[in-house]
N, C-alpha and C. Protein backbone atom coordinates (compact mmCIF):
# COMPACT_ATOMS: atom_id res chain seq x y z
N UNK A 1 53.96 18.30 -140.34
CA UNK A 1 52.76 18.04 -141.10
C UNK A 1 52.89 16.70 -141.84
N UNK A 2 54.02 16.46 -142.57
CA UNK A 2 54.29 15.10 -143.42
C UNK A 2 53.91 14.08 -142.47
N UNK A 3 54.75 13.98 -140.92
CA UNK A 3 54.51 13.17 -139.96
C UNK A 3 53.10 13.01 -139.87
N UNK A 4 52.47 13.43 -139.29
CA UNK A 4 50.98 13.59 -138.97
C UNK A 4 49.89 12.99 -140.44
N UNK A 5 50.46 13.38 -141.70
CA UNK A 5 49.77 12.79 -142.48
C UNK A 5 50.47 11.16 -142.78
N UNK A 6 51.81 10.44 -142.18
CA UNK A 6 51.86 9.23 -142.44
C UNK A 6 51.51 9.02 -141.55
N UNK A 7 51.65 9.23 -140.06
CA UNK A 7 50.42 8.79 -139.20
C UNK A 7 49.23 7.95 -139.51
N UNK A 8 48.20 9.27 -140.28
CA UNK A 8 47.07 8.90 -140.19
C UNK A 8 46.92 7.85 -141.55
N UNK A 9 47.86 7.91 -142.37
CA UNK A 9 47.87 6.62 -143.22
C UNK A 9 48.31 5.62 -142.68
N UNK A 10 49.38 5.19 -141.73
CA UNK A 10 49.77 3.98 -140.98
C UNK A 10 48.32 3.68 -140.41
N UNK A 11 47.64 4.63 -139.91
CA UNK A 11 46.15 4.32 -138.86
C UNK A 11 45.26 3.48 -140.34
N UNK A 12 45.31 3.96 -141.20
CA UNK A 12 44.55 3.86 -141.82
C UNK A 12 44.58 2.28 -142.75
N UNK A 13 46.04 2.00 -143.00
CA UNK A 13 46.40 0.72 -143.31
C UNK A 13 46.47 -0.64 -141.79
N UNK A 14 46.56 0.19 -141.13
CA UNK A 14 46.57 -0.89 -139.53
C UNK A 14 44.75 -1.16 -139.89
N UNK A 15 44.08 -0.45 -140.02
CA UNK A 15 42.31 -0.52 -139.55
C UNK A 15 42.06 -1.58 -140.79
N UNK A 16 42.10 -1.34 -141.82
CA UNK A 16 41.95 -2.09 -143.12
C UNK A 16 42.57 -3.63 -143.00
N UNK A 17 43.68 -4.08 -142.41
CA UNK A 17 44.30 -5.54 -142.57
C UNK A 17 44.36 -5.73 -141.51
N UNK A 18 43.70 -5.51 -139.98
CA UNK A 18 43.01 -5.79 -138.43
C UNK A 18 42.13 -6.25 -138.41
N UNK A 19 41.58 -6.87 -138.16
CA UNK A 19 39.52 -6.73 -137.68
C UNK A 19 39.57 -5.85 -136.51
N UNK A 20 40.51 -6.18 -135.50
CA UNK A 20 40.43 -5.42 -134.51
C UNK A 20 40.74 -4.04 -134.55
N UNK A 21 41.89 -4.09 -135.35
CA UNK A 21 42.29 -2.54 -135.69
C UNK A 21 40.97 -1.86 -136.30
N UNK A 22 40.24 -2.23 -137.19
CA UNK A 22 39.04 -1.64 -137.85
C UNK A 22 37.88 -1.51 -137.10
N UNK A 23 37.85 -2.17 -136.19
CA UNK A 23 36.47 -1.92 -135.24
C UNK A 23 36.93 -1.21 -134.24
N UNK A 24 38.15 -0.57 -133.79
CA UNK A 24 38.67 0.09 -132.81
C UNK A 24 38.39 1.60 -133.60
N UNK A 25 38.93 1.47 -134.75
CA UNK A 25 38.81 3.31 -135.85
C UNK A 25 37.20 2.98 -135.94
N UNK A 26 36.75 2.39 -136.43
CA UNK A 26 35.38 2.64 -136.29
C UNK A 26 34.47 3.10 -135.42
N UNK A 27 35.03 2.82 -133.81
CA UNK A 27 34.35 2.70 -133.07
C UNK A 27 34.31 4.59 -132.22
N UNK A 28 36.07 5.11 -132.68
CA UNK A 28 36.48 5.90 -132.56
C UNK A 28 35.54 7.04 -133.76
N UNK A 29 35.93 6.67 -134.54
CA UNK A 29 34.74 7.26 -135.81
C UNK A 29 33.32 7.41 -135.59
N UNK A 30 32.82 6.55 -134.20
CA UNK A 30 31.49 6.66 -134.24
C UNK A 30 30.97 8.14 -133.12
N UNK A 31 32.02 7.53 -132.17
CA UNK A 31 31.88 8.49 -130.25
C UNK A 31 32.09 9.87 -131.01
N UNK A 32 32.79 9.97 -132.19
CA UNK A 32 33.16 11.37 -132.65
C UNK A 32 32.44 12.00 -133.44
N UNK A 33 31.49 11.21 -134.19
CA UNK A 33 30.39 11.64 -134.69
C UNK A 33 29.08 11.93 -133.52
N UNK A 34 28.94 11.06 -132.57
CA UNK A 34 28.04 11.34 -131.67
C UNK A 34 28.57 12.91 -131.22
N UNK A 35 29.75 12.60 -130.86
CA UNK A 35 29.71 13.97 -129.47
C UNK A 35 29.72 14.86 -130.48
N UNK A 36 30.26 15.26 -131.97
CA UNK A 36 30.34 16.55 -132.56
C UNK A 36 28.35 16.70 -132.95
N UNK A 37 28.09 15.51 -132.81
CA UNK A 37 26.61 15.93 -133.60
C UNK A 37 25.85 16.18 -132.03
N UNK A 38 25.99 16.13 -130.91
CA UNK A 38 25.19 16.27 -129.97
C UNK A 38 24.33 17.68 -129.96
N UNK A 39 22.79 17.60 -130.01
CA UNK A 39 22.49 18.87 -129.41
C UNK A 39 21.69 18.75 -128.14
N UNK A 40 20.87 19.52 -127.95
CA UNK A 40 20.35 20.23 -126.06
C UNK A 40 19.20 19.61 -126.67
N UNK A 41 18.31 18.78 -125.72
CA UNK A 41 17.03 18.45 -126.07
C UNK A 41 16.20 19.08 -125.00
N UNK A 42 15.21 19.38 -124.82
CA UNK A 42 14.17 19.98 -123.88
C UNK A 42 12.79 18.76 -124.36
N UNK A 43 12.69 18.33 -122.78
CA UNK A 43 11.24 17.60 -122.91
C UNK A 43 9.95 18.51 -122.97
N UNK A 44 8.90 18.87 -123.66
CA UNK A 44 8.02 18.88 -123.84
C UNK A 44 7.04 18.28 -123.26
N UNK A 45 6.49 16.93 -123.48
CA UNK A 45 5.87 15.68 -122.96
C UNK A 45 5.85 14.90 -122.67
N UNK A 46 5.68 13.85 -122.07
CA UNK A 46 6.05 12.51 -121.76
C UNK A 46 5.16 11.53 -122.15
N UNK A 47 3.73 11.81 -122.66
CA UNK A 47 3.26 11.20 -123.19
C UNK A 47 2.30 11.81 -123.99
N UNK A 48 2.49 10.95 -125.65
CA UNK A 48 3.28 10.66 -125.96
C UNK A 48 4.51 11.56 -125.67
N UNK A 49 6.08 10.86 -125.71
CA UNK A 49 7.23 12.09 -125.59
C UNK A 49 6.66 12.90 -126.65
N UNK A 50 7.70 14.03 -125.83
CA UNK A 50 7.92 15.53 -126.65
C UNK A 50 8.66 16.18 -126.68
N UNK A 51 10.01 16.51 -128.01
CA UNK A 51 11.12 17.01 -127.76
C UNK A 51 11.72 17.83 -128.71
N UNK A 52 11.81 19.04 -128.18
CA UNK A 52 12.30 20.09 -128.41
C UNK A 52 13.89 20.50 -129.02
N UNK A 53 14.25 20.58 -129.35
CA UNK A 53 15.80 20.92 -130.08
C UNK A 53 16.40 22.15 -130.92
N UNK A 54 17.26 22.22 -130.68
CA UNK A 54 17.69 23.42 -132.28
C UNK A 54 17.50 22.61 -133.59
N UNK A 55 17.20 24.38 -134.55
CA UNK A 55 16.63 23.58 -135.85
C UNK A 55 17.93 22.79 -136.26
N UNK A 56 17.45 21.62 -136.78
CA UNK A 56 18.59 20.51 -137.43
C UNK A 56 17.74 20.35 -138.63
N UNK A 57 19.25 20.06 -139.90
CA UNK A 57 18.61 19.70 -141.31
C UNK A 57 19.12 18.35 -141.17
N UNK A 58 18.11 17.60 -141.31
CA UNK A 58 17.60 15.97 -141.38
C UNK A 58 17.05 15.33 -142.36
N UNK A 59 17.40 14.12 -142.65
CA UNK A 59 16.86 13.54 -143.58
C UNK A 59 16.05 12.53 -142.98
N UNK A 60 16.08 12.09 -141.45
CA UNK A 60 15.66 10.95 -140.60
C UNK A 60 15.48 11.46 -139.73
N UNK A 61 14.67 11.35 -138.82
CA UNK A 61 14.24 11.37 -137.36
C UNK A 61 13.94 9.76 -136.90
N UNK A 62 14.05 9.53 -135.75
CA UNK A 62 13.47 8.11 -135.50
C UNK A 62 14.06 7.71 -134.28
N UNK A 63 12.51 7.47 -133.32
CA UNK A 63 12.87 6.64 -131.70
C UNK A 63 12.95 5.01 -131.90
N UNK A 64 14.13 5.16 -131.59
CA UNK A 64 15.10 3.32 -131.83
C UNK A 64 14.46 2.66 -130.50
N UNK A 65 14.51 1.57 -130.65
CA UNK A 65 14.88 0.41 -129.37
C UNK A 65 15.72 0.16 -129.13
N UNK A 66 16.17 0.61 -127.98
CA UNK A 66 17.87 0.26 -127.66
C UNK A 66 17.97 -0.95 -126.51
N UNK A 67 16.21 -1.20 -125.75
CA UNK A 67 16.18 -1.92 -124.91
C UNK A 67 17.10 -3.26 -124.44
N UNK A 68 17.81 -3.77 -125.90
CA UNK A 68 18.76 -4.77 -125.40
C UNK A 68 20.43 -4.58 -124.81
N UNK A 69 20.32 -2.88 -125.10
CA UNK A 69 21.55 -2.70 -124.34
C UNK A 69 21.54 -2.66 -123.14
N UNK A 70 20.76 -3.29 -122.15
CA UNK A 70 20.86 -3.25 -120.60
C UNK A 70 21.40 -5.07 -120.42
N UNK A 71 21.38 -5.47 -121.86
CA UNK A 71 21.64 -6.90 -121.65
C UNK A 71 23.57 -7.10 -121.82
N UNK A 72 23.82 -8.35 -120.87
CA UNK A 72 25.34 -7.96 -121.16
C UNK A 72 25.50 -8.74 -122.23
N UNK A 73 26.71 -8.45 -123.40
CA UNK A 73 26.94 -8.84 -124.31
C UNK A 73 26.48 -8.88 -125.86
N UNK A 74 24.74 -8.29 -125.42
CA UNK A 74 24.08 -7.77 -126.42
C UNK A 74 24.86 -7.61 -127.53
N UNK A 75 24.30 -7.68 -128.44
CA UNK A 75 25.00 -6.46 -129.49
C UNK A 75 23.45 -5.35 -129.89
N UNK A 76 24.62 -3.96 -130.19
CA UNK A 76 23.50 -2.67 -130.17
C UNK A 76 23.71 -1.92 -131.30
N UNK A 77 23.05 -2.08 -132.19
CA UNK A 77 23.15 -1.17 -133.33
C UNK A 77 22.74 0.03 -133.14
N UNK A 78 23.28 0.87 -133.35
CA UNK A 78 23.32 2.60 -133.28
C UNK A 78 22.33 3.18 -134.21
N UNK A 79 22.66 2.65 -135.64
CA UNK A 79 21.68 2.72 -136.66
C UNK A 79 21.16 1.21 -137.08
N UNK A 80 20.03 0.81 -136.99
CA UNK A 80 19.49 -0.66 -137.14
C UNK A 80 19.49 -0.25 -138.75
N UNK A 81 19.19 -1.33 -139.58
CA UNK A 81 18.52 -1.56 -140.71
C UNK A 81 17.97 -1.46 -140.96
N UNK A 82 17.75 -0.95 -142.64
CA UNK A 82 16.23 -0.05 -143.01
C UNK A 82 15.26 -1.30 -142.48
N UNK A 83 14.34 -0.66 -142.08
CA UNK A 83 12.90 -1.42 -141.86
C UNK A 83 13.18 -2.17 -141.05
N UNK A 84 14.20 -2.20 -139.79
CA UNK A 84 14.24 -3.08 -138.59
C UNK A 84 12.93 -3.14 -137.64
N UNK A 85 12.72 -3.73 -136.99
CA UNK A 85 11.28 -3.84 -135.84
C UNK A 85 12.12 -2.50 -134.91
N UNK A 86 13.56 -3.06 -134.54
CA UNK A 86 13.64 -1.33 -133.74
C UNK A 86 13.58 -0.17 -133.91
N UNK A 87 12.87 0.13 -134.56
CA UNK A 87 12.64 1.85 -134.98
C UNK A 87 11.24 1.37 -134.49
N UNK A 88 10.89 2.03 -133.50
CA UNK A 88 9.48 2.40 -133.27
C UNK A 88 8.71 3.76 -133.72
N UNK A 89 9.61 4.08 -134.25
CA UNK A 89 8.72 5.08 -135.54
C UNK A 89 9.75 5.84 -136.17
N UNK A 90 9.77 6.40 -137.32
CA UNK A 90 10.65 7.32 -138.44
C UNK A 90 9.80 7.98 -138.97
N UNK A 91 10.39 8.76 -139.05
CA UNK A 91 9.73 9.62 -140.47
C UNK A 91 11.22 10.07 -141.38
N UNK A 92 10.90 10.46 -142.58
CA UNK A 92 11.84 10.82 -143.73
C UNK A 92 11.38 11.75 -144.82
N UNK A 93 12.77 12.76 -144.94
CA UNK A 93 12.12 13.51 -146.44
C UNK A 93 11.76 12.77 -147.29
N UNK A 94 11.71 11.09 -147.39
CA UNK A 94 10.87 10.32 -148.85
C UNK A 94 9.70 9.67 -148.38
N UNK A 95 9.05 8.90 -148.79
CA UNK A 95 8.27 7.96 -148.25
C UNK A 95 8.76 6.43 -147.83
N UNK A 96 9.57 6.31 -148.18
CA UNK A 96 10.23 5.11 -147.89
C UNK A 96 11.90 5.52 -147.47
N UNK A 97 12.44 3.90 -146.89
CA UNK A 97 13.73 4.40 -146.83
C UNK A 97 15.03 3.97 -148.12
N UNK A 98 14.43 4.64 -149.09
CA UNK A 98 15.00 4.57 -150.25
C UNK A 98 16.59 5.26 -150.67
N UNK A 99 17.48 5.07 -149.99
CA UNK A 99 18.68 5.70 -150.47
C UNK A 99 18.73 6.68 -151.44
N UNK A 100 18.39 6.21 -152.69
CA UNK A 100 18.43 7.14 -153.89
C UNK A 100 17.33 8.25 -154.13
N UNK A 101 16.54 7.95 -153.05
CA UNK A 101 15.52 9.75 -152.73
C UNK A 101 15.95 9.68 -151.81
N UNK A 102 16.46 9.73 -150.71
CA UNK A 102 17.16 10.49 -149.34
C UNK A 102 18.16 10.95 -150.21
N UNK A 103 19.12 10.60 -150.76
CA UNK A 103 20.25 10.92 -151.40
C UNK A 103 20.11 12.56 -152.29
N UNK A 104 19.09 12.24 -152.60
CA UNK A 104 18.22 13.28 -153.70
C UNK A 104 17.86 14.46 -153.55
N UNK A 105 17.00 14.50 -152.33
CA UNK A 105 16.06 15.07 -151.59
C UNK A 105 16.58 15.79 -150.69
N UNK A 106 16.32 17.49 -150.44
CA UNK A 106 16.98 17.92 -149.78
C UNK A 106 16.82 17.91 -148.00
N UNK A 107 17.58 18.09 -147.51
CA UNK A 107 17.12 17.15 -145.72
C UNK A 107 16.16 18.93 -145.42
N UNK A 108 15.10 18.32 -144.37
CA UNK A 108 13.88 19.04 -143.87
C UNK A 108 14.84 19.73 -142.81
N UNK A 109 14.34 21.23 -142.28
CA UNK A 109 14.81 21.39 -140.64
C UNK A 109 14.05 21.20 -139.87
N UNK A 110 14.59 20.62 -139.12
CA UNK A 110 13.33 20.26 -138.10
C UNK A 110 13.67 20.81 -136.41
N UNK A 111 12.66 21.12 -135.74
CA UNK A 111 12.95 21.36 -134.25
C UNK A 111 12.18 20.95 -133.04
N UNK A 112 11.55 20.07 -133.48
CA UNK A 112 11.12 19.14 -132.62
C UNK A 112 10.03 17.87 -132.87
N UNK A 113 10.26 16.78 -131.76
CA UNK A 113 9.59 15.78 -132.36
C UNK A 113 8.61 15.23 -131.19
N UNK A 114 7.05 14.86 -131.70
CA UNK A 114 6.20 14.11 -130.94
C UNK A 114 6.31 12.79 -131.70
N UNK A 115 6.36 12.01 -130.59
CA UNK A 115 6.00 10.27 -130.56
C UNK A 115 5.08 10.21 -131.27
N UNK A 116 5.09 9.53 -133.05
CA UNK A 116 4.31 9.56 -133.43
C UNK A 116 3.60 10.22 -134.48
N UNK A 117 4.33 11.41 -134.30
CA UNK A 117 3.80 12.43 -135.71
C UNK A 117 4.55 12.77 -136.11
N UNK A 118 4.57 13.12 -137.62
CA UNK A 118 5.80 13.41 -138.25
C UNK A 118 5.95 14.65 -138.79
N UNK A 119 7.26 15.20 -138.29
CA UNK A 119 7.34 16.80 -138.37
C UNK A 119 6.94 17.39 -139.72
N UNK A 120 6.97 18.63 -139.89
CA UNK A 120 6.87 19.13 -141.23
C UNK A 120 7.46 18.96 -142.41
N UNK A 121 7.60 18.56 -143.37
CA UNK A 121 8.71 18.13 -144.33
C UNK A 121 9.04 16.83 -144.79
N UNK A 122 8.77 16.15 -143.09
CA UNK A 122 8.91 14.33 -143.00
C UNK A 122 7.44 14.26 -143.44
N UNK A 123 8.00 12.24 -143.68
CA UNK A 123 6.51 11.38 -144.04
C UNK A 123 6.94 10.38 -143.17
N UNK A 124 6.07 9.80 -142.38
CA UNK A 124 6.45 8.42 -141.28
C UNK A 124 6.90 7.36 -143.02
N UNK A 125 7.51 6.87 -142.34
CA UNK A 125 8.07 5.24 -142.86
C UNK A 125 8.35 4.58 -141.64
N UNK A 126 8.01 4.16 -140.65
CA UNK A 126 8.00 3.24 -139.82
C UNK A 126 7.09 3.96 -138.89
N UNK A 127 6.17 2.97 -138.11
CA UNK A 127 6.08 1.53 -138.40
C UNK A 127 5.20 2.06 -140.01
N UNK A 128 5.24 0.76 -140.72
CA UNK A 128 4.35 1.41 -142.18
C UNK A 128 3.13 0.93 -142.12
N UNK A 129 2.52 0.18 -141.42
CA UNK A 129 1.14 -0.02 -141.81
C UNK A 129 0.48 0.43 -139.86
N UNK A 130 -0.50 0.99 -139.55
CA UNK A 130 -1.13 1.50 -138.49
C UNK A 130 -0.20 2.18 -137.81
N UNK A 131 -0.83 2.55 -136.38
CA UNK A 131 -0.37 3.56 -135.88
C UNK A 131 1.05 3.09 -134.64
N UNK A 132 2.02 3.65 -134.33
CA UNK A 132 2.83 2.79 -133.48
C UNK A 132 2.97 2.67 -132.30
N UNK A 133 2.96 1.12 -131.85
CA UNK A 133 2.94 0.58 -130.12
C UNK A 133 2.95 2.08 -129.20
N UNK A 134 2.25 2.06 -128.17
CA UNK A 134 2.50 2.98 -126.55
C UNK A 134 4.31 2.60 -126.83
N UNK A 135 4.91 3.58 -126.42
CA UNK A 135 5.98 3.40 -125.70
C UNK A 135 5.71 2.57 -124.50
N UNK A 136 6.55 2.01 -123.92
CA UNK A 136 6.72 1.32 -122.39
C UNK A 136 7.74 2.08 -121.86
N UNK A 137 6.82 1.81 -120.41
CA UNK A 137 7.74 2.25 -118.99
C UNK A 137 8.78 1.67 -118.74
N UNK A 138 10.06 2.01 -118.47
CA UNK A 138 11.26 1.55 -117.99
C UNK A 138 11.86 1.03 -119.46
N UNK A 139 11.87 1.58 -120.22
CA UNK A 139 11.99 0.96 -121.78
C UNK A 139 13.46 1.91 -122.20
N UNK A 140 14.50 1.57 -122.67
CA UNK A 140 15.28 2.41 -123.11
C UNK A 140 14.90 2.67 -124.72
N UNK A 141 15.07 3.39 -125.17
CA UNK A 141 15.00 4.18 -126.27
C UNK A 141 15.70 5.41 -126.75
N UNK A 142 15.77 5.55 -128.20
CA UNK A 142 16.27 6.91 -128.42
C UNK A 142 16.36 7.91 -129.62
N UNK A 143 16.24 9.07 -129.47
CA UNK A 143 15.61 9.64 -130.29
C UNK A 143 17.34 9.77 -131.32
N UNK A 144 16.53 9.80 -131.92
CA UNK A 144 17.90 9.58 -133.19
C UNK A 144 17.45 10.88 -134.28
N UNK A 145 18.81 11.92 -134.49
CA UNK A 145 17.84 12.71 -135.81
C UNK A 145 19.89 12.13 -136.76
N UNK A 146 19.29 12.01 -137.83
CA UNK A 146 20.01 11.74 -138.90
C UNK A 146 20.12 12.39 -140.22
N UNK A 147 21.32 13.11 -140.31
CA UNK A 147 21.65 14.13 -141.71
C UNK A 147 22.60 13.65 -142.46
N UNK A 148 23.23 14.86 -143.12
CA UNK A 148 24.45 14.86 -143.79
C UNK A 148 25.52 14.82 -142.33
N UNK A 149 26.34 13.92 -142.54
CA UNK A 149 27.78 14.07 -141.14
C UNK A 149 26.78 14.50 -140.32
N UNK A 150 25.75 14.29 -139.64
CA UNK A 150 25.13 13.85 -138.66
C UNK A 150 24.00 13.00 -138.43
N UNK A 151 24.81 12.57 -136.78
CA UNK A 151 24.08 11.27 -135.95
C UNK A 151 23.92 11.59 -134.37
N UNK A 152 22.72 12.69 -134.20
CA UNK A 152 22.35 13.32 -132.95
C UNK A 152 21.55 12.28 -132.30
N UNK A 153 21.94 12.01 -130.69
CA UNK A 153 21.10 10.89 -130.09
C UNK A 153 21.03 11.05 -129.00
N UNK A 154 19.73 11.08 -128.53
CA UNK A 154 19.28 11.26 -126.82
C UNK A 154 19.22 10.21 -126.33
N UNK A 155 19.28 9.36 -125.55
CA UNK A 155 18.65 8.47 -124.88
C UNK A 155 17.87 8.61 -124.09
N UNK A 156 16.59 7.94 -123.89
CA UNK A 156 14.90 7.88 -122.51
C UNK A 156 14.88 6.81 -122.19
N UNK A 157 14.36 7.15 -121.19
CA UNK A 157 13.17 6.33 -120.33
C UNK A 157 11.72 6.64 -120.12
N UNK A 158 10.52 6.42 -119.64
CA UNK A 158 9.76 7.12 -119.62
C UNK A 158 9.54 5.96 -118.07
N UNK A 159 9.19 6.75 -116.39
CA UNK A 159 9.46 6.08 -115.25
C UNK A 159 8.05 5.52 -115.09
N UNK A 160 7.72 4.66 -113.95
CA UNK A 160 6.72 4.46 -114.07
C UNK A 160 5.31 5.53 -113.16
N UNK A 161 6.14 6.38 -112.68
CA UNK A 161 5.09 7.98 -112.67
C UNK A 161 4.96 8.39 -113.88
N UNK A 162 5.83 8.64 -114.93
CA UNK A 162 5.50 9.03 -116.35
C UNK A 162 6.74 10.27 -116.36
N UNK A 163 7.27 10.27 -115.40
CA UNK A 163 8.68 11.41 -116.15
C UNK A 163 9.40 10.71 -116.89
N UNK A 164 10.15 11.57 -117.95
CA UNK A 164 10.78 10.84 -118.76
C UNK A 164 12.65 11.46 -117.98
N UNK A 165 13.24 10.76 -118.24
CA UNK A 165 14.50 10.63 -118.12
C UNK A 165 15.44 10.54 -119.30
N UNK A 166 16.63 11.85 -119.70
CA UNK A 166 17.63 11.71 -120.91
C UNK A 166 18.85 11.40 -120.41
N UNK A 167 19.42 10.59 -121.34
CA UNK A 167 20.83 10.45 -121.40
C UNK A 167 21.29 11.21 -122.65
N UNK A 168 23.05 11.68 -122.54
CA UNK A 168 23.64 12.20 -123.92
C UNK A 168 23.94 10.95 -124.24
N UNK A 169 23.46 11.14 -126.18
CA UNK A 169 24.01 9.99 -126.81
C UNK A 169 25.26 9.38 -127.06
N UNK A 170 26.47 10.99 -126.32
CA UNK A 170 27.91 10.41 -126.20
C UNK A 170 28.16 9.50 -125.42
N UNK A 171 27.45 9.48 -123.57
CA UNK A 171 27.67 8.69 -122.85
C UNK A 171 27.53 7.31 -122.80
N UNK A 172 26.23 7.31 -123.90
CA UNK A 172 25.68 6.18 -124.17
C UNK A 172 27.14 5.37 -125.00
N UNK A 173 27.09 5.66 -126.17
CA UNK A 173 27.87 5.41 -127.26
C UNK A 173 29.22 4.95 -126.30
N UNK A 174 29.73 5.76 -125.88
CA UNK A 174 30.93 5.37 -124.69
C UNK A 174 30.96 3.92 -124.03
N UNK A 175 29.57 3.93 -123.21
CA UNK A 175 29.05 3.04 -122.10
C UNK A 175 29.30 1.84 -123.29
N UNK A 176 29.01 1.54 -124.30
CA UNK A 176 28.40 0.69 -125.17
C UNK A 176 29.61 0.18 -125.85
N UNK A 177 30.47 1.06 -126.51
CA UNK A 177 31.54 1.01 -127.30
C UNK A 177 32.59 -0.07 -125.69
N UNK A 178 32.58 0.79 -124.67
CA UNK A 178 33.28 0.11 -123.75
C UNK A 178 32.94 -0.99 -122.94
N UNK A 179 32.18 -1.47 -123.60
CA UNK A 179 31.16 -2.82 -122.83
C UNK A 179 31.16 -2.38 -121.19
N UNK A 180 30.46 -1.16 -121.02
CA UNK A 180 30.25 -0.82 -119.56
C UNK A 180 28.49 -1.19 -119.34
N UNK A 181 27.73 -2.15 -119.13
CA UNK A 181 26.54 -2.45 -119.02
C UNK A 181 25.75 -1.74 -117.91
N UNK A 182 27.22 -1.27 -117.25
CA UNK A 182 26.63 -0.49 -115.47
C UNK A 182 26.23 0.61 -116.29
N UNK A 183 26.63 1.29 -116.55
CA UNK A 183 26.47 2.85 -116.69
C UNK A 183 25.22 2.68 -117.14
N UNK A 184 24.13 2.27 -118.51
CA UNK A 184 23.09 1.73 -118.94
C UNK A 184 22.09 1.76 -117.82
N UNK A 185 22.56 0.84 -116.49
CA UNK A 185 21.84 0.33 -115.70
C UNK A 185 21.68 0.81 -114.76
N UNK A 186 22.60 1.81 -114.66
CA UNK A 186 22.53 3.23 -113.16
C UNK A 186 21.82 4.23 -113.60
N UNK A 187 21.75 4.12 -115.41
CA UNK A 187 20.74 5.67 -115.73
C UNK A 187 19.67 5.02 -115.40
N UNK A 188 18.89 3.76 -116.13
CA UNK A 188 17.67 2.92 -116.14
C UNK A 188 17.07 2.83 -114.36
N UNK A 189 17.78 3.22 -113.70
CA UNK A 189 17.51 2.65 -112.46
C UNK A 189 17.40 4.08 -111.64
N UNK A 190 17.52 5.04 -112.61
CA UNK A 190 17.24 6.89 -111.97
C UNK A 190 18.60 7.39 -111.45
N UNK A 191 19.63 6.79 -111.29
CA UNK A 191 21.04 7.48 -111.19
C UNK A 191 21.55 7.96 -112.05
């Protein structure tokens, strides 16, 4: 046991005085939050999407733009910045994305989400003024729900018949973390 806990302090002083060492635990910190937070999504609709889930307590819901991860070298934020253009829509237990009322506020359960409307409990905060863009065809995206120690993430497409297509947000996160641009581009392409 002693072993195992200087271990994870050697890990822990290597990540801190690395850059590399720290974006390697980080990156490890992230795939492990994806895969423990993964749940089963069921499509509903495709247009607007429609998706189904076990109840989750959330403080965020929100379909990201991930569209530049088919680019090589991109960089892909997992979670963009409050009020980024890539959130093509959120909703939140506050009205804004205010830290200190998310912080506050107890997270909604939620079990499923339409493009566009915001579940029971939530209030949209993105986009904030009118209603938000059609999704696009062949568009990657992804539904993101966000809690306490969770970061659940589907990845879509929506084809140009109108089925929609999921990825798990582990594979993604993987594909991404490992600068694999194929994997991205074999789901995008119906493989």
């Amino acid at each position: 046991m002693r072993t195992l806990i200087l271990a994870a302090i050697a890990a822990i002083v290597v990540a801190v005085y690395t850059p590399s060492g720290c974006r390697h635990m980080q990156e490890r910190m992230l795939l492990s939050l994806v895969r423990e937070s993964e749940r089963s999504v069921d499509v509903l609709g495709a247009d607007p999407p429609s998706f189904h889930f076990p109840p989750t307590p959330v403080r965020v819901v929100a379909i990201i733009d991930y569209d530049e991860a088919r680019l090589p070298d991109s960089h892909v934020s997992f979670v963009p910045p409050d009020g980024s253009d890539h959130y093509a829509f959120a909703a939140s237990v506050c009205d804004s994305w205010s830290p200190s009322c998310m912080e506050a506020v107890a997270p909604a359960v939620v079990d499923s989400l339409t493009y566009g409307i915001s579940p029971p409990g939530l209030q949209r905060i993105e986009p904030q003024g009118g209603s938000p863009a059609p999704l696009r065809s062949n568009h990657l995206y992804g539904l993101a729900l966000l809690g306490d120690k969770l970061f659940a993430l589907k990845l879509f497409y929506r084809d140009d018949a109108g089925a929609l297509h999921l990825m798990d947000g582990s594979e993604f996160a993987q594909a991404i973390v490992q600068n694999r641009r194929d994997v991205v581009a074999t789901f995008l392409a119906g493989g």
